[in-house]
C-alpha atoms as a PDB file:
ATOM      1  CA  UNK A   1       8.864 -66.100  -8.152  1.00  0.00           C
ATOM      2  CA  UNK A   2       9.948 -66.230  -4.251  1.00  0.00           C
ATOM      3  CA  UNK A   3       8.165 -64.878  -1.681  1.00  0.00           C
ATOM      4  CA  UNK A   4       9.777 -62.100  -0.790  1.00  0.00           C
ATOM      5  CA  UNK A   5       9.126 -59.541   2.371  1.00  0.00           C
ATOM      6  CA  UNK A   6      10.743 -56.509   3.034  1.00  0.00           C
ATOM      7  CA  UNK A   7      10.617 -54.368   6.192  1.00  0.00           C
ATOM      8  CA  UNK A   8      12.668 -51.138   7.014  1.00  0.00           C
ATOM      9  CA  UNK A   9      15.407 -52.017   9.656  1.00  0.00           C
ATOM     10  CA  UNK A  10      16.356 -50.707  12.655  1.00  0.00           C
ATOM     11  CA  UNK A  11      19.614 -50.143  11.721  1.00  0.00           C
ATOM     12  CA  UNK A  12      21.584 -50.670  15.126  1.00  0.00           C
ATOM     13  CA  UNK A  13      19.679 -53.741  16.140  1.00  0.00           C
ATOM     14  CA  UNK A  14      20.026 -55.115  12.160  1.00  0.00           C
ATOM     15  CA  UNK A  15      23.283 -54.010  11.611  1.00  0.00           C
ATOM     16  CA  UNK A  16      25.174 -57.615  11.848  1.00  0.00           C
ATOM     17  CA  UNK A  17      22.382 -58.242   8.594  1.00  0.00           C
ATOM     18  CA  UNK A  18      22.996 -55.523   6.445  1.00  0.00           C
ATOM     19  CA  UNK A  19      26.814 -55.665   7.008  1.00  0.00           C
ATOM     20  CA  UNK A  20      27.216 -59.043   6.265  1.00  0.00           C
ATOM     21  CA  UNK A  21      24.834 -58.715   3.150  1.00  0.00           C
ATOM     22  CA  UNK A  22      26.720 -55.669   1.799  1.00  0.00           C
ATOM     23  CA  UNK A  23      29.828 -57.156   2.389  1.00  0.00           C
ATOM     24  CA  UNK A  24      29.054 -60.421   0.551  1.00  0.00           C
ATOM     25  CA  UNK A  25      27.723 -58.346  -2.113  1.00  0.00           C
ATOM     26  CA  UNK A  26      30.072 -55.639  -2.443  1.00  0.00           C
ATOM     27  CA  UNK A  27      33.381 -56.059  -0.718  1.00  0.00           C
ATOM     28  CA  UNK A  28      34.124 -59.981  -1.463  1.00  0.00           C
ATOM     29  CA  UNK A  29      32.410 -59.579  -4.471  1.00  0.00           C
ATOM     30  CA  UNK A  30      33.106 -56.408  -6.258  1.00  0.00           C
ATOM     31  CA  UNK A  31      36.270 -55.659  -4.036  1.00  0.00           C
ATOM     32  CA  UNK A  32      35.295 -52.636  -3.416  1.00  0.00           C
ATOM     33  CA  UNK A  33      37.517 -51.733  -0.359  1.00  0.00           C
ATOM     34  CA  UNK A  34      35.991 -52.695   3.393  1.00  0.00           C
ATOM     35  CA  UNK A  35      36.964 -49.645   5.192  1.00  0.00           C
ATOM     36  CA  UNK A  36      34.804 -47.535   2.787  1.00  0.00           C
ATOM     37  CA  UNK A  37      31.516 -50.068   2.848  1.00  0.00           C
ATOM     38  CA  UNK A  38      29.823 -48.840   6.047  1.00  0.00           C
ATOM     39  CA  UNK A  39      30.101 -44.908   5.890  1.00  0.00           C
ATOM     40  CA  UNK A  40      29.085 -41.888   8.029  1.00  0.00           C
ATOM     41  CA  UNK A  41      25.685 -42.027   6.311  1.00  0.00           C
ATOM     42  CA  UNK A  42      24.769 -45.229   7.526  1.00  0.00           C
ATOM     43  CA  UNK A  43      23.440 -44.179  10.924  1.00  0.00           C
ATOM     44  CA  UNK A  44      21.269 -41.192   8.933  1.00  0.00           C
ATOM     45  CA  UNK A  45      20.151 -43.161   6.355  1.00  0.00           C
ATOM     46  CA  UNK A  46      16.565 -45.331   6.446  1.00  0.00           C
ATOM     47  CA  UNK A  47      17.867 -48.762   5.729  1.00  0.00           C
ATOM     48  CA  UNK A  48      15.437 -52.192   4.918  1.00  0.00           C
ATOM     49  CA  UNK A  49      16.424 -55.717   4.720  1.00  0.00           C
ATOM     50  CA  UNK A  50      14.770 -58.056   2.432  1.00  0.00           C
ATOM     51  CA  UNK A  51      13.807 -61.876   3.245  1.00  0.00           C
ATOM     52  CA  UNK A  52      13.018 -65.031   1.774  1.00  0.00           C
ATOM     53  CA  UNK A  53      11.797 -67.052   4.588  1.00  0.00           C
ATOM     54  CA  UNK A  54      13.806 -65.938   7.524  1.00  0.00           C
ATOM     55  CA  UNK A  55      16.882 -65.640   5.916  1.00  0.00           C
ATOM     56  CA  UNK A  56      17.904 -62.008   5.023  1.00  0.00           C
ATOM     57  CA  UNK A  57      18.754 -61.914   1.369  1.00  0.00           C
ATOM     58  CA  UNK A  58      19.071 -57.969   0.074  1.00  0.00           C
ATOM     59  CA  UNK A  59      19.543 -54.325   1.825  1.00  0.00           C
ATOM     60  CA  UNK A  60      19.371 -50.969   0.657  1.00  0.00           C
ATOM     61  CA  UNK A  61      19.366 -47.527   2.558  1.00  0.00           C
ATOM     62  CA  UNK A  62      17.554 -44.271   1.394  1.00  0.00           C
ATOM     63  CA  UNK A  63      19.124 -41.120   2.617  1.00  0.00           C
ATOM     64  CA  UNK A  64      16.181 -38.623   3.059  1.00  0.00           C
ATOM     65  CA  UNK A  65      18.305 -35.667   3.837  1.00  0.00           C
ATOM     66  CA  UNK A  66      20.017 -36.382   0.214  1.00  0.00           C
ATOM     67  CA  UNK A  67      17.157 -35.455  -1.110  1.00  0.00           C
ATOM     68  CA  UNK A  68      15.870 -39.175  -1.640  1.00  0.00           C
ATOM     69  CA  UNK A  69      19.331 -40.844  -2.142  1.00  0.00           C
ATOM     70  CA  UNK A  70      18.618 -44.441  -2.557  1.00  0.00           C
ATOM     71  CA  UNK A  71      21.910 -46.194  -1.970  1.00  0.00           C
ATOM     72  CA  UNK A  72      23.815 -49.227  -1.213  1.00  0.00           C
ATOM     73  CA  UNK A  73      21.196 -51.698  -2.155  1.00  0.00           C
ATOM     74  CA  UNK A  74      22.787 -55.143  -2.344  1.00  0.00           C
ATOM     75  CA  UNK A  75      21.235 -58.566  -3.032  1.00  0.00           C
ATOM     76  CA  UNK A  76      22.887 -62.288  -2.282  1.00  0.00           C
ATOM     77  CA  UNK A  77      24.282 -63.583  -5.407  1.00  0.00           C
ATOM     78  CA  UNK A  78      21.832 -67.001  -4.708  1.00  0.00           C
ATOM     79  CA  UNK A  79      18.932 -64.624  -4.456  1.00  0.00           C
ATOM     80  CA  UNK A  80      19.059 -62.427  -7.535  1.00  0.00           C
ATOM     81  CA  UNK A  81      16.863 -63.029 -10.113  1.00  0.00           C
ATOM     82  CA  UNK A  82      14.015 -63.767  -7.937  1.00  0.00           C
ATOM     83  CA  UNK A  83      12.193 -60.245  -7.395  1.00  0.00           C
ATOM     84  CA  UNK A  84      13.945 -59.465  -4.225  1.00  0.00           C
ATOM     85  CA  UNK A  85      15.912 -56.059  -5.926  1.00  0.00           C
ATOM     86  CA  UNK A  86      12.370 -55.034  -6.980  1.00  0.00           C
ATOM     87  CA  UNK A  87      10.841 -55.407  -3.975  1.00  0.00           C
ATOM     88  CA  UNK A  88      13.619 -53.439  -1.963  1.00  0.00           C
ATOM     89  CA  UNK A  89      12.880 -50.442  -4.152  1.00  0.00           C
ATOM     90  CA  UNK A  90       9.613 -50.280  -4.368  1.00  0.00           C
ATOM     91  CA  UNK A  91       9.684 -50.323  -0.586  1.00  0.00           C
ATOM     92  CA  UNK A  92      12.262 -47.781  -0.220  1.00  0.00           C
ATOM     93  CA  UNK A  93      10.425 -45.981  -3.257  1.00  0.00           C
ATOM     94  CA  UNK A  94       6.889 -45.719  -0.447  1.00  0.00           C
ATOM     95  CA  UNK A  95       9.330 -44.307   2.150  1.00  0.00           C
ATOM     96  CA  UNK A  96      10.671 -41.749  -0.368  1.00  0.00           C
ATOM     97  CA  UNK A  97       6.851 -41.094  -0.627  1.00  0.00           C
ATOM     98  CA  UNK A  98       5.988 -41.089   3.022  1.00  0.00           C
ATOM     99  CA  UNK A  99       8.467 -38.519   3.614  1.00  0.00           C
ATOM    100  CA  UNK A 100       7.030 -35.660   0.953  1.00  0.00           C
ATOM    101  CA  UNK A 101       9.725 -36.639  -1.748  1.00  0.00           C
ATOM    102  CA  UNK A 102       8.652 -35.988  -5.465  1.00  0.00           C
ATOM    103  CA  UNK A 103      11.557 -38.265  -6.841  1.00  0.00           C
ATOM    104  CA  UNK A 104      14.086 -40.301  -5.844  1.00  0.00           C
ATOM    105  CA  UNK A 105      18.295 -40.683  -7.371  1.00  0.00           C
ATOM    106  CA  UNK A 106      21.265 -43.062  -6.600  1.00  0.00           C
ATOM    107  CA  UNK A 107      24.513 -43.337  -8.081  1.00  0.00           C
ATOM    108  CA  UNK A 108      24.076 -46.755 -10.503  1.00  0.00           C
ATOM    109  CA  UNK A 109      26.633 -48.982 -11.741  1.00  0.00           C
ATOM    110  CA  UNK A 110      26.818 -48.874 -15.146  1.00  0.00           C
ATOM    111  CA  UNK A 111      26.363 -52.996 -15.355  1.00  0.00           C
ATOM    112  CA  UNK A 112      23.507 -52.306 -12.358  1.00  0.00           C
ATOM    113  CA  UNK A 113      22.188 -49.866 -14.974  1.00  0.00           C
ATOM    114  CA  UNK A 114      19.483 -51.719 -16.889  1.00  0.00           C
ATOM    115  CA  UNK A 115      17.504 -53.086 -13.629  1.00  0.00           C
ATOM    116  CA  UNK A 116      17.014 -49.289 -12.394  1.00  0.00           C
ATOM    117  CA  UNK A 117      15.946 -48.290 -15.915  1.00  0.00           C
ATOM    118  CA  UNK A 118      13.132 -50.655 -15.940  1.00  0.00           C
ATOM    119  CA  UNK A 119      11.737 -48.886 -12.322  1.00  0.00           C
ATOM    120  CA  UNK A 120      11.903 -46.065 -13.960  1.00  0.00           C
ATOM    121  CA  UNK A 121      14.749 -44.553 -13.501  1.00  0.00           C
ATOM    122  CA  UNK A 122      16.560 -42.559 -16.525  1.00  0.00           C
ATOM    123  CA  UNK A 123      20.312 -41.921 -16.701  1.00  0.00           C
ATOM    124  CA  UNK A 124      21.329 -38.068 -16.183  1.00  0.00           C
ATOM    125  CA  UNK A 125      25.385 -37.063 -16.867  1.00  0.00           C
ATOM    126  CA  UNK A 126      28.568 -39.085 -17.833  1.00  0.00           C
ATOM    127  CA  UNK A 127      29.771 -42.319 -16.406  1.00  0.00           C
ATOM    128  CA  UNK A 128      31.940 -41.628 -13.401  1.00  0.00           C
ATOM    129  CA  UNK A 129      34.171 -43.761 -10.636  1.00  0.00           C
ATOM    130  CA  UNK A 130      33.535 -44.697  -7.111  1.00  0.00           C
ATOM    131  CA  UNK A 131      35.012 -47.306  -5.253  1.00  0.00           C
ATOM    132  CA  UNK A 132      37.066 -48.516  -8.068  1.00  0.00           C
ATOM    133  CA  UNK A 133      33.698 -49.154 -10.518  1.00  0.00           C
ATOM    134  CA  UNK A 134      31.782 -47.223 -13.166  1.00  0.00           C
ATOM    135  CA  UNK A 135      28.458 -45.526 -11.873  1.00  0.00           C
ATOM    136  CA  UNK A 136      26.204 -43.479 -13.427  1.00  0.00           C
ATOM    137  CA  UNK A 137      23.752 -40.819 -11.534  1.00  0.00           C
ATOM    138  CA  UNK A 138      20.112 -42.109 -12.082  1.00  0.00           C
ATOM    139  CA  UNK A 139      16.753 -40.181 -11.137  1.00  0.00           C
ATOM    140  CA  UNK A 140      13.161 -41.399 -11.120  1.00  0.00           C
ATOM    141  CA  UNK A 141      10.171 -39.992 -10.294  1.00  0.00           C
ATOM    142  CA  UNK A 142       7.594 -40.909  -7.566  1.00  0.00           C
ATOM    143  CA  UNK A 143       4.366 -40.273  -9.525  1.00  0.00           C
ATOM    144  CA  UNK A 144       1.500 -42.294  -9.850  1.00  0.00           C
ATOM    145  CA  UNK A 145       2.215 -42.304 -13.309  1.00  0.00           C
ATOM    146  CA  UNK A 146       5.788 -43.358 -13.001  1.00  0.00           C
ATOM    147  CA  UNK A 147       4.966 -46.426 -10.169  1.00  0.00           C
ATOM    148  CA  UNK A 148       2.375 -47.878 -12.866  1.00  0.00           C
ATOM    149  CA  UNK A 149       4.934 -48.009 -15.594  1.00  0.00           C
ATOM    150  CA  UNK A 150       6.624 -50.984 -12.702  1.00  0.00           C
END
């Protein structure tokens, strides 16, 4: 496994990081279109940035005020498979924590579906569309219990 760190970013000063890593993830990627990518939640949302060495490899964002929305978490293609999407949530998963929240939800694609399952998230409703792919809403709890099952 790589050694991975994660920190929460300060979103203005890292935004050049978690734009081009979202980008490369989702807009060249998954052509999902580039004048949705960055939204109005950004600047709300708590965002981290993953590493492996100094290079940033992964982002994700938790939207507190969602209720514990975690969202937009993206990791290079080079880096996946290495830990570093597990180590983004469970540090957006402790922030969820620090601020009071019981549990935490995102909107999952349906191919992304699998890795949230085995944090612990279950599926809840029917497959829907954003940005042109198939999502599913996803909800896991912030127990003890639950972060042991990891």
């Amino acid at each position: 496994m790589t050694a991975v760190s994660v920190r929460e970013a300060d979103y203005v000063a890292d935004y050049a990081a978690i734009r081009a890593i979202r980008f490369a993830v989702f807009v060249d990627e998954q052509g999902v279109p580039a004048s949705v990518e960055m939204d109005e939640r950004d600047p709300e949302c708590i965002h981290v940035l993953a590493f492996v060495g100094d290079e940033a490899v992964g982002t994700g964002r938790l939207d507190v005020a969602k209720r514990g929305k975690v969202g937009r978490v993206a990791v290079l293609a080079a880096a996946r498979g290495t830990g570093v999407g597990r180590a983004l949530m469970t540090h957006l998963h402790e922030i969820a924590r620090r601020h009071g929240l019981a549990d935490v939800w995102c909107h999952a694609q349906v191919a992304a579906a699998p890795f949230y399952e085995r944090l612990g998230y279950r599926r809840v409703g029917a497959v829907f569309e954003e940005a042109g792919i198939d999502h599913v809403r996803m909800v896991r709890s912030l127990s003890d219990a639950a972060e042991n099952r990891v």
